[in-house]
Protein backbone atom coordinates (compact mmCIF):
# COMPACT_ATOMS: atom_id res chain seq x y z
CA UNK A 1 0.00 0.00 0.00
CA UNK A 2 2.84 2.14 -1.04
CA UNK A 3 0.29 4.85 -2.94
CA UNK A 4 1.07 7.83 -0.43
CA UNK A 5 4.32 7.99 -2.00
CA UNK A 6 3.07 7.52 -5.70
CA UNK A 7 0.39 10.37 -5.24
CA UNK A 8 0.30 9.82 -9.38
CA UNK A 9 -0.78 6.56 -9.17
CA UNK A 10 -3.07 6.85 -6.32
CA UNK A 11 -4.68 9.33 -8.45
CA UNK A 12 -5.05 6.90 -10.91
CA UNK A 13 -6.45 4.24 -8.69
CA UNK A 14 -9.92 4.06 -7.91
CA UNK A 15 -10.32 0.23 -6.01
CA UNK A 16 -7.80 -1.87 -3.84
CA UNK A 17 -9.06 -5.26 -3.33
CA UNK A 18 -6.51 -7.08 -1.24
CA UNK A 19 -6.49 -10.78 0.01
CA UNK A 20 -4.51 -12.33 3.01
CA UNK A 21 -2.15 -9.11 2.84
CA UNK A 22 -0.95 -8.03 6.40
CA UNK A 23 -1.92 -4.38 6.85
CA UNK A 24 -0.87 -4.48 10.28
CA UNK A 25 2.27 -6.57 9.85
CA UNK A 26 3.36 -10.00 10.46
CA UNK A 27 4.23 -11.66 13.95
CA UNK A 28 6.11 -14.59 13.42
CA UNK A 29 9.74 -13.40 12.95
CA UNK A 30 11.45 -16.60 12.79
CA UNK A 31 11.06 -16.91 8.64
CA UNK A 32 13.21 -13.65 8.53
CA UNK A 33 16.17 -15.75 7.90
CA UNK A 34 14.61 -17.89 5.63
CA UNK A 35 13.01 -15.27 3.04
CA UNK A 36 15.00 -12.08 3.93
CA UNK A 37 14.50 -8.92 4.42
CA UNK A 38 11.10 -8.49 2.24
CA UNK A 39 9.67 -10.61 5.31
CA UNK A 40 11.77 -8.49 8.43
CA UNK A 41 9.92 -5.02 6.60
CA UNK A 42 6.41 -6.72 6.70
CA UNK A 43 7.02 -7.65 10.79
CA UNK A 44 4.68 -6.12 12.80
CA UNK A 45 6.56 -2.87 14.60
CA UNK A 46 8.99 -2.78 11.71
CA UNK A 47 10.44 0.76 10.86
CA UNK A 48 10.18 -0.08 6.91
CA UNK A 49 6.14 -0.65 8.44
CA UNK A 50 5.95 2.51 10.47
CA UNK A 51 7.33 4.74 7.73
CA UNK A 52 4.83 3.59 5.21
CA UNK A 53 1.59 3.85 7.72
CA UNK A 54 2.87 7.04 9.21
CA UNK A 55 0.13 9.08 7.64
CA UNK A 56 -2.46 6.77 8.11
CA UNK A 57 -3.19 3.17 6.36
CA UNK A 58 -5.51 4.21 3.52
CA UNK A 59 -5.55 7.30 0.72
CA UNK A 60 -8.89 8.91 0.87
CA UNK A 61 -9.77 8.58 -3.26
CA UNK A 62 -9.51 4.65 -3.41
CA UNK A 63 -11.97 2.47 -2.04
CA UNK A 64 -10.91 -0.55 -0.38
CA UNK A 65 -11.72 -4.69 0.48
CA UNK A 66 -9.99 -6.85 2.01
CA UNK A 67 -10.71 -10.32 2.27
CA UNK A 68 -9.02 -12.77 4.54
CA UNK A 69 -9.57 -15.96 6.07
CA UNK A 70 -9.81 -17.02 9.84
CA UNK A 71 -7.29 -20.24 8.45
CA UNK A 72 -4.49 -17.98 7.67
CA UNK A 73 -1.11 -19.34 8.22
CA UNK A 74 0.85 -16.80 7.27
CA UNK A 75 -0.51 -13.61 8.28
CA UNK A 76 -0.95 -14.06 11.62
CA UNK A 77 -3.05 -13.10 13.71
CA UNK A 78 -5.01 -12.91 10.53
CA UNK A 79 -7.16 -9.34 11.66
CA UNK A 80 -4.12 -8.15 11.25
CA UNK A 81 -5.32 -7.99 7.78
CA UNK A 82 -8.15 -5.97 8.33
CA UNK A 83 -7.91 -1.46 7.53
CA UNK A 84 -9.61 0.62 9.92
CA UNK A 85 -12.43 2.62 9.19
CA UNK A 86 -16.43 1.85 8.12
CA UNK A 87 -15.57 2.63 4.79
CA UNK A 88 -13.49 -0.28 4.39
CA UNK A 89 -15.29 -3.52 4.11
CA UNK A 90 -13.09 -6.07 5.59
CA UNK A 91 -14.59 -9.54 4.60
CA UNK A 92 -13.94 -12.80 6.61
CA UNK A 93 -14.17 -15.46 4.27
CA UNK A 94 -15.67 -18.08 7.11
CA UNK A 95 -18.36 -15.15 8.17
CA UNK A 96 -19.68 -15.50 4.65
CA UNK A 97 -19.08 -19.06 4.18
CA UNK A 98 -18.44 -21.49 7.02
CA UNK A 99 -17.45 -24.27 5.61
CA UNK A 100 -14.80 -22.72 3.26
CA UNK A 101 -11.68 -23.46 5.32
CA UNK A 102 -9.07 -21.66 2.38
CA UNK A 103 -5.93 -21.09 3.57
CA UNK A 104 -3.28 -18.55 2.66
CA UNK A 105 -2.32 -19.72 -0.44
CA UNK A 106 -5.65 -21.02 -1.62
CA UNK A 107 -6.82 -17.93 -1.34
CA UNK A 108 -5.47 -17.36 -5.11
CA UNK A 109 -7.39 -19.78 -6.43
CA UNK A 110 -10.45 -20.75 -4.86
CA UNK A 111 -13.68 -19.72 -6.47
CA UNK A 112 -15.43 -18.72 -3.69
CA UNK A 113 -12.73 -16.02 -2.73
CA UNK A 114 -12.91 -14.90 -6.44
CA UNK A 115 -16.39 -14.69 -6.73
CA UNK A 116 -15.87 -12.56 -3.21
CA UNK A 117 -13.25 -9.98 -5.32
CA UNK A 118 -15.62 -9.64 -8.53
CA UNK A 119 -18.14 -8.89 -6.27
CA UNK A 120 -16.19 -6.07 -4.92
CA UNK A 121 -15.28 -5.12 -8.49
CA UNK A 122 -18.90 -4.74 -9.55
CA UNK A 123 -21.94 -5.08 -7.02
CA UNK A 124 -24.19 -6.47 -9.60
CA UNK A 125 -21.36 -10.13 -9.82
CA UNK A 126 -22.70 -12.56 -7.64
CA UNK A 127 -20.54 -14.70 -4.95
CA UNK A 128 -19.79 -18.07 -5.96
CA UNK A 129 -21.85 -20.64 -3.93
CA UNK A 130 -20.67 -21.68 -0.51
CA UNK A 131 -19.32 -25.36 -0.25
């Protein structure tokens, strides 16, 4: 969510529909020697974190969704996904659909989720059935 520095493109941007990203940061640190310093920045209480949410975590023109699951692995704990505000609508996939138990990675590709993000993108889409 790098678009207060790229007041162009924010400009240009008029929906941010984010799955299992963590807006708040990460907790477990131990993979920081693993996959570098991409995951140290995304730690929750990072500076690289700080600097980017210093002004707040959202850019007034875009309109924003995020949808995560409660079966999150990796961002953890996963409300940690979730923006602030009642503009935002932060979507639980399980809240919508109990028995979908998607995880992090099936979040790409599972047509529930999908149908959840063209939703988002138009209103008038319908979800994908529950199962």
């Amino acid at each position: 969510m790098r678009l207060r520095s790229r007041p162009r493109s924010a400009a240009l941007l008029m929906s941010l529909i984010s799955k299992a990203v963590a807006s708040r940061g990460r907790m477990a640190a131990a993979a920081s020697a693993v996959a570098g310093s991409g995951w140290t920045d995304q730690r929750a209480g990072s500076t690289s974190l700080a600097a980017l949410k210093a002004h707040g975590d959202k850019v007034s023109s875009v309109q924003y969704t995020v949808i995560e699951t409660r079966t999150d692995t990796v961002v953890r704990p996963f409300p940690s996904a979730f923006l602030t505000g009642d503009d935002v609508p932060n979507v639980l996939v399980q809240d919508r659909c109990r028995a979908n138990t998607v995880d992090h990675g099936g979040m790409a590709f599972d047509p529930y989720t999908l149908g959840l993000v063209l939703h988002a993108l138009d209103p008038a889409t319908t979800s994908a059935p529950c199962r």
